[in-house]
Protein backbone atom coordinates (compact mmCIF):
# COMPACT_ATOMS: atom_id res chain seq x y z
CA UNK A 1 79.39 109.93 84.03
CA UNK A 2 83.01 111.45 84.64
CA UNK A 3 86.06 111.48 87.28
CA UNK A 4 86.78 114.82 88.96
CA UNK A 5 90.70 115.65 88.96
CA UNK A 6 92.77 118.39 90.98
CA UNK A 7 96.26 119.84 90.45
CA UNK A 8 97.27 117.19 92.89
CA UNK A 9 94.95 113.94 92.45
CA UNK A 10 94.61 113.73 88.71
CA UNK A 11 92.96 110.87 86.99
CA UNK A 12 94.75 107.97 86.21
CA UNK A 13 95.02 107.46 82.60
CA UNK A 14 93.28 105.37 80.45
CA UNK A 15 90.14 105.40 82.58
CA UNK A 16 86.81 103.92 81.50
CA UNK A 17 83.93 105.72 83.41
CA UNK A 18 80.20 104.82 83.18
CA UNK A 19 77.38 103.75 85.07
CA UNK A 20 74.98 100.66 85.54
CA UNK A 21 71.40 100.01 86.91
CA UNK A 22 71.79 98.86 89.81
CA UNK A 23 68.99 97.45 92.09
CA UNK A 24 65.77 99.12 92.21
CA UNK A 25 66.90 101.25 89.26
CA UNK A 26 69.40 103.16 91.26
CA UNK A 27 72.50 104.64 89.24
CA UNK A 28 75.63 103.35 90.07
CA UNK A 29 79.26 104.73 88.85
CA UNK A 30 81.96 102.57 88.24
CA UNK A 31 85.32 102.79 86.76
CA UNK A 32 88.11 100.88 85.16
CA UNK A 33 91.46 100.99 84.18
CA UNK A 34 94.45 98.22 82.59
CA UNK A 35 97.44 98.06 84.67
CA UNK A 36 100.22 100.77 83.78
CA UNK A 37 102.86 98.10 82.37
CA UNK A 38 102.78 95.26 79.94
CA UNK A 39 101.92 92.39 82.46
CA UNK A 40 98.02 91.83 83.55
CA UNK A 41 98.50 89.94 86.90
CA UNK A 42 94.22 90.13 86.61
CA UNK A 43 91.84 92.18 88.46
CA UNK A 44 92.03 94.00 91.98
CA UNK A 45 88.19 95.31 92.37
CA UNK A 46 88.12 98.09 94.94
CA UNK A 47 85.68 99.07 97.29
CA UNK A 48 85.88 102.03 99.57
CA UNK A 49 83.57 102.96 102.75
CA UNK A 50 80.98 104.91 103.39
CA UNK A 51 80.35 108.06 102.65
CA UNK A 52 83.56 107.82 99.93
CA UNK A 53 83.96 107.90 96.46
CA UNK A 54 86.07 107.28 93.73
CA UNK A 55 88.34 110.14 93.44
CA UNK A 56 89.59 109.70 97.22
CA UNK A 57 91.35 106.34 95.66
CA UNK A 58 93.11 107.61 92.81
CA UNK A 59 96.84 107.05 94.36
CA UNK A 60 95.96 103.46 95.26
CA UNK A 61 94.87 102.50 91.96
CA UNK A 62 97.95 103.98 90.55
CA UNK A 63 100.00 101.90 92.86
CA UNK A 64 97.86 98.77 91.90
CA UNK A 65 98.47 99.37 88.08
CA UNK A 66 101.95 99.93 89.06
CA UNK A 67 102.08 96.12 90.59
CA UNK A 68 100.68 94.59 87.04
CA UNK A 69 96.75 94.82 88.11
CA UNK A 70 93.67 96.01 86.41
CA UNK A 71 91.60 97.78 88.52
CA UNK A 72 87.52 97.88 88.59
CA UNK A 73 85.68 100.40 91.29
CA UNK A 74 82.38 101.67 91.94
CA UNK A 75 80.04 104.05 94.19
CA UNK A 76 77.89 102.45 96.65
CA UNK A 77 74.59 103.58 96.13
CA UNK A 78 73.71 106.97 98.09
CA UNK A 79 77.19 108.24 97.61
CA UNK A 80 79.97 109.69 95.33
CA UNK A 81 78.78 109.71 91.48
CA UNK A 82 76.07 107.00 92.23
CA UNK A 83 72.26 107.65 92.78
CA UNK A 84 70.84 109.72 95.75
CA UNK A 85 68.39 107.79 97.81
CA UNK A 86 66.94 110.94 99.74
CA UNK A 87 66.09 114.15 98.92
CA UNK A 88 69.30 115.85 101.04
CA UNK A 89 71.98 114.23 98.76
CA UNK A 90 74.57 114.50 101.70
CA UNK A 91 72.11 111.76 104.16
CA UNK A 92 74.01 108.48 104.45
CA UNK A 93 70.98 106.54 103.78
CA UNK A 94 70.51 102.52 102.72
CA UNK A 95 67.35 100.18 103.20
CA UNK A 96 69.22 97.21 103.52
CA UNK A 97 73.01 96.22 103.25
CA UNK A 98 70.90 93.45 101.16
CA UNK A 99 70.80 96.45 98.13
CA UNK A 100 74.58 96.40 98.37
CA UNK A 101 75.03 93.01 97.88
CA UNK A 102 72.68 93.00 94.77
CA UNK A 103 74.51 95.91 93.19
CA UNK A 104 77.71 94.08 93.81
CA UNK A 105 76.58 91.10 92.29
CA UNK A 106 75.93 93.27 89.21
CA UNK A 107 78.71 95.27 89.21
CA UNK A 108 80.50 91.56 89.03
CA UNK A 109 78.37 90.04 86.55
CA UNK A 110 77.74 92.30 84.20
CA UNK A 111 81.10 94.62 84.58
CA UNK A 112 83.90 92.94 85.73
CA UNK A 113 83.34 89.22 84.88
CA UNK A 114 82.80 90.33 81.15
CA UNK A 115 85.56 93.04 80.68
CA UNK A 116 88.03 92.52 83.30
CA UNK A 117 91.15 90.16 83.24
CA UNK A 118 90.77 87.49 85.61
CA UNK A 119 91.83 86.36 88.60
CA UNK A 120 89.96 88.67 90.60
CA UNK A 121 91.00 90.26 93.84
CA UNK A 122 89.15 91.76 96.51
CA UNK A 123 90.37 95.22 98.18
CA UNK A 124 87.98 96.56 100.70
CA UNK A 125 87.74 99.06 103.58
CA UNK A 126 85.72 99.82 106.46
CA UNK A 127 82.05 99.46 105.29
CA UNK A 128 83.06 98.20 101.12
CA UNK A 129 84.77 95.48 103.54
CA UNK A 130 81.90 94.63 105.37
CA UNK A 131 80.16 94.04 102.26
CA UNK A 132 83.24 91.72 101.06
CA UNK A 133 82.63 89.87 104.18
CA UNK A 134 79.18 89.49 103.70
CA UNK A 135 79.30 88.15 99.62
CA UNK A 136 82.57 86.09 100.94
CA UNK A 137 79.66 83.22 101.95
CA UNK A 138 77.71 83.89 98.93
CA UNK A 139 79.57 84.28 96.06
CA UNK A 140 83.22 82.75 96.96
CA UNK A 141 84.03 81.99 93.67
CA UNK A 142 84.40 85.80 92.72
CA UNK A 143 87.69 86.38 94.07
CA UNK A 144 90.81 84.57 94.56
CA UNK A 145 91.96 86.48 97.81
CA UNK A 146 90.27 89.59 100.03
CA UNK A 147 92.33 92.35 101.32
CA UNK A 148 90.48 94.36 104.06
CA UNK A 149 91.40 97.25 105.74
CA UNK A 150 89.71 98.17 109.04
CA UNK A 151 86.31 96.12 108.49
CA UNK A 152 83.85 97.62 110.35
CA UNK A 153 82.50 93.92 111.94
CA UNK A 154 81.50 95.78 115.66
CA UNK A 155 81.43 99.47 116.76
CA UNK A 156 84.22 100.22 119.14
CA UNK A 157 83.15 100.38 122.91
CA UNK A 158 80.77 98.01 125.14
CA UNK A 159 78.35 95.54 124.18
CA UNK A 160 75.91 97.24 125.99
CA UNK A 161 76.74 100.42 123.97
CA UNK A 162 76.13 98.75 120.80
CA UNK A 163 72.88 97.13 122.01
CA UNK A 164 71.68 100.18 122.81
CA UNK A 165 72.69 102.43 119.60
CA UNK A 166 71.25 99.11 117.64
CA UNK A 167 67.86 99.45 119.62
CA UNK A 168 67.58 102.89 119.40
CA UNK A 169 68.17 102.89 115.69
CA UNK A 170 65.42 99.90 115.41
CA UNK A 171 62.92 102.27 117.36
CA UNK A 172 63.12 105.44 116.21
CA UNK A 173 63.36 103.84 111.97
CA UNK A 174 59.86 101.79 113.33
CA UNK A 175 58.54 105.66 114.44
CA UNK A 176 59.25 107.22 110.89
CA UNK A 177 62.62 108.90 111.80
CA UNK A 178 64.59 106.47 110.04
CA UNK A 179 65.87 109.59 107.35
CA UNK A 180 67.09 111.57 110.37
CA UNK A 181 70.54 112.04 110.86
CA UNK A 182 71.95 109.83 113.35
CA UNK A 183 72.54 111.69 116.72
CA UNK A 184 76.01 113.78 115.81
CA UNK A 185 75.58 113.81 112.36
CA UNK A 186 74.97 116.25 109.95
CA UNK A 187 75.87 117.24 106.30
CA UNK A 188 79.52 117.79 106.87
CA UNK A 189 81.69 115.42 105.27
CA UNK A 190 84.41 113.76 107.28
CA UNK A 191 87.07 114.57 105.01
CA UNK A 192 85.93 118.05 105.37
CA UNK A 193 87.35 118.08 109.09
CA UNK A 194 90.24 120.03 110.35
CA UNK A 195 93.31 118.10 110.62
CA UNK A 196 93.68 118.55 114.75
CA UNK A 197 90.05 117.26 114.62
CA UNK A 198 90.19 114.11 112.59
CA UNK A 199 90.80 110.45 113.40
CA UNK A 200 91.57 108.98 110.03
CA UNK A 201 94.93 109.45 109.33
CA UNK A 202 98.05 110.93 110.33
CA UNK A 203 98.83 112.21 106.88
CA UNK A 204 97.79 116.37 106.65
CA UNK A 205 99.19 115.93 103.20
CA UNK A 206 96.71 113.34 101.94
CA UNK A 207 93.53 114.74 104.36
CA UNK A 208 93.94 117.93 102.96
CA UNK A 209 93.99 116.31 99.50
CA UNK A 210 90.69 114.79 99.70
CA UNK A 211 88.93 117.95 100.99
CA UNK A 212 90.18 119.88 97.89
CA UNK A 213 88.62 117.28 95.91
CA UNK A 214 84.78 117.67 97.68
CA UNK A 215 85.66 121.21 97.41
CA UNK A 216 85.89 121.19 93.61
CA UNK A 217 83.32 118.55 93.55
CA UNK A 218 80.75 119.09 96.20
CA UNK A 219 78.25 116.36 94.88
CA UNK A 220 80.72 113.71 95.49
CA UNK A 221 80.03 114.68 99.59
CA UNK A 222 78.06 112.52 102.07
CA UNK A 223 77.62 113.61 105.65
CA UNK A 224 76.84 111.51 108.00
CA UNK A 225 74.77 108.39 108.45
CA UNK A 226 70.91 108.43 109.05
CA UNK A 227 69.56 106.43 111.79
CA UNK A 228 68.22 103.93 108.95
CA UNK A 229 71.52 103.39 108.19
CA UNK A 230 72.80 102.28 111.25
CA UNK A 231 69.95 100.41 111.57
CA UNK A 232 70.87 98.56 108.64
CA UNK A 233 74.45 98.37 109.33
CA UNK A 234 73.52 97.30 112.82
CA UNK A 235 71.41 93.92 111.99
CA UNK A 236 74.11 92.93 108.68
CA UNK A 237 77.01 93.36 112.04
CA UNK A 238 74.50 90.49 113.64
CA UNK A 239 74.82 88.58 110.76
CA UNK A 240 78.58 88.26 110.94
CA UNK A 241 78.50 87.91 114.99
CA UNK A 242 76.42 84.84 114.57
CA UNK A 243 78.08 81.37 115.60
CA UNK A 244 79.42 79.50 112.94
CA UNK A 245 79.82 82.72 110.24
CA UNK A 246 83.91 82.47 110.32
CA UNK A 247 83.78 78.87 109.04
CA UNK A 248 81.35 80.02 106.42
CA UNK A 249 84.32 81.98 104.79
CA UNK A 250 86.13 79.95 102.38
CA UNK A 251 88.47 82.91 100.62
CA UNK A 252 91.93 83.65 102.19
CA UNK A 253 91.65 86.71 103.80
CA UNK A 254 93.94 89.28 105.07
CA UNK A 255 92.79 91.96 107.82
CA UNK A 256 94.86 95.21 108.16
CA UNK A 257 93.81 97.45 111.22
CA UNK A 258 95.73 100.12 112.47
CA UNK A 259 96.83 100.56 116.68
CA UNK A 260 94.98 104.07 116.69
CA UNK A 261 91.26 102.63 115.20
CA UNK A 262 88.68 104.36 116.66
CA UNK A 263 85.57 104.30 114.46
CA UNK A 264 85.19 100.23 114.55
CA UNK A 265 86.41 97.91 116.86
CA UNK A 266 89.59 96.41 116.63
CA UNK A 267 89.39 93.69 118.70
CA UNK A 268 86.30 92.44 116.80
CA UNK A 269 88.88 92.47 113.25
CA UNK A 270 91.13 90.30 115.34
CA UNK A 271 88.93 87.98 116.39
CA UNK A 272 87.25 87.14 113.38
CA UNK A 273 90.33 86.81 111.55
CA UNK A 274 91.37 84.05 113.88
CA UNK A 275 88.72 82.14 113.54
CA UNK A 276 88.11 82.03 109.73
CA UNK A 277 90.06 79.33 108.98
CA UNK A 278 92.05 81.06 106.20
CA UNK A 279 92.18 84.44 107.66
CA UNK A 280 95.21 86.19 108.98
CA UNK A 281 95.14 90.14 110.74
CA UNK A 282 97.93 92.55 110.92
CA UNK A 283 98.10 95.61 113.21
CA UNK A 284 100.31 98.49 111.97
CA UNK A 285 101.61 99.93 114.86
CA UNK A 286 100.04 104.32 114.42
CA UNK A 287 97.83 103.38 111.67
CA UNK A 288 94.35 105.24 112.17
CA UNK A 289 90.88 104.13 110.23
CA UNK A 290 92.30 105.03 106.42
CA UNK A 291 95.74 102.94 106.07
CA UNK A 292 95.33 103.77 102.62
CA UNK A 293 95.19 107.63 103.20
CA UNK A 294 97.60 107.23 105.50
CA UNK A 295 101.81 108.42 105.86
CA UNK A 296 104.18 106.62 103.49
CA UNK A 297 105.58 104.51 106.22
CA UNK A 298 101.97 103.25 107.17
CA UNK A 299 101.23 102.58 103.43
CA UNK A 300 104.50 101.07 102.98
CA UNK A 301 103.92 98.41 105.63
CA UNK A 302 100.58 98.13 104.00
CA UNK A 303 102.26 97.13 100.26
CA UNK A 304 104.85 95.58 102.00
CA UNK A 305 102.17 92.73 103.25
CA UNK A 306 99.63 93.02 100.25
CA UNK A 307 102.29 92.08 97.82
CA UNK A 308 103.35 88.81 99.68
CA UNK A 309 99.65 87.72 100.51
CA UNK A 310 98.24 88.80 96.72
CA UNK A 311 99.44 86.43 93.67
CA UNK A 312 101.03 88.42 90.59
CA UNK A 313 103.02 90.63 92.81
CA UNK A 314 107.11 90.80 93.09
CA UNK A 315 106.86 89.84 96.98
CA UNK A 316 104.18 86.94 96.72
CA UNK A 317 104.43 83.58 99.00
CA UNK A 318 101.69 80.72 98.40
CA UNK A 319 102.32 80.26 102.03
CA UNK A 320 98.61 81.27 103.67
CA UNK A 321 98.74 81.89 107.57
């Protein structure tokens, strides 16, 4: 297992690269690194969304070693430097967001837990912070504190929209076409797409970054999702939409969504974070899907709150809205 580098996303130094077994024998490739400085504040573990990899995280993890944290990431299964589920490498594909919690429970057990400085943090987006969400009920004692940026808990648009996507999806994976690309997709990456085009950041700078890396590393790629995948993702969203899930949470949370989402639904963030009892959501006025990829002055407002929610970092308050 390695890290790809370019002139202008190199590795991180000191980075330990392998892989474990995760469920069903499927490869999965994880990284860690100590924090940059003499202090270990403990662990921020780092999940990204679908479709990403490791490489696309690179700056964040420097800023994270930066702030006294460790730092312990991995490939979902079916993407980046992790096992292929289908014979097209670049199919978003899953069974179940069940096989995600599994190899997160091993990634935790028999990575992390062993060879990483506690406390442990949470830091995911979009789908990694679905996932969060869903071990959040399961496994609470894993970390202190969650940081998630745009969750994807509902698909942006009507109710009836989403009931009908999440039928469709049920149908046509019951007739056999569950490996078929979703209608729209294909095996273009989304951080492949011109700037003009794309709705996950404002930054040219740090879009174009991330296509240079797929570029020198075209395995890393995943297109788009297969209609077994939003199948999948479809009846775990029904599991967090069911009455009573928010006071199921019992680790402070913090929601970050930006005012120009368009790939999950806003609103839905919002909502849940009100209800769970030790939840709290900021908006950042601009921010699209990736805050993380986003322009300094959306990542800075980012930072800004992570370091007063997260304990270990200059700006902390035990204060939890």
């Amino acid at each position: 297992m390695e890290l790809f580098a370019t002139e202008d996303n190199p590795v991180p130094k000191g980075a330990q690269v392998a892989a474990f077994e995760g469920y069903g024998g499927v490869p999965i490739r994880y990284a860690l690194w100590r924090p940059s400085g003499g202090i270990n504040q403990g662990t921020v573990c780092l999940f990204g969304g679908r479709g990403e990899y490791i490489e696309k995280y690179f700056e964040t993890i420097a800023d994270l070693r930066a702030r006294g944290f460790g730092v312990a990431t991995m490939d979902w299964r079916g993407q980046g430097g992790s096992g292929r589920l289908l014979a097209n490498p670049r199919k978003g594909f899953v069974d179940s967001f069940a096989d995600y919690d599994r190899d997160l429970a091993k990634f935790m057990r028999e990575v992390v837990m062993p060879d990483c400085t506690p406390p442990y943090f949470g830091l995911g987006h979009s789908t990694g912070a679905h996932i969060l969400l869903r071990s959040s009920r399961r496994h609470a004692a894993w970390f202190d504190r969650l940081v998630l940026t745009s969750p994807l808990i509902r698909l942006p648009g009507s109710r009836a929209r989403l009931n009908a996507i999440c039928a469709g999806a049920e149908i046509m994976t019951y007739l056999g076409f569950g490996a078929a690309y979703a209608p729209g997709g294909g095996d273009m990456p989304s951080d492949a797409v011109p700037f003009k085009k794309n709705i996950l950041t404002r930054d040219p700078v740090r879009l174009a970054r991330n296509a240079n890396i797929l570029k020198m590393a075209p395995q890393l790629a995943v297109g788009g999702p297969t209609i077994q995948w939003v199948q999948a993702a479809c009846r775990s969203m029904a599991e967090l939409a069911r009455p009573g899930f928010p006071q199921t949470v019992g680790v402070p949370l913090l929601i970050f969504g930006g005012s120009d989402e368009r790939l999950v639904s806003a609103s839905a963030m919002e909502h849940l974070a009100h209800e769970i009892r030790v939840g709290s959501y900021l908006m950042i006025p601009g921010a699209r899907h990736e805050i993380l990829m986003e322009t300094n002055r959306i990542r800075d407002e980012f930072w800004a709150a992570f370091d007063v929610f997260v304990p270990g970092t200059p700006g902390f308050s035990s204060i939890v809205a």
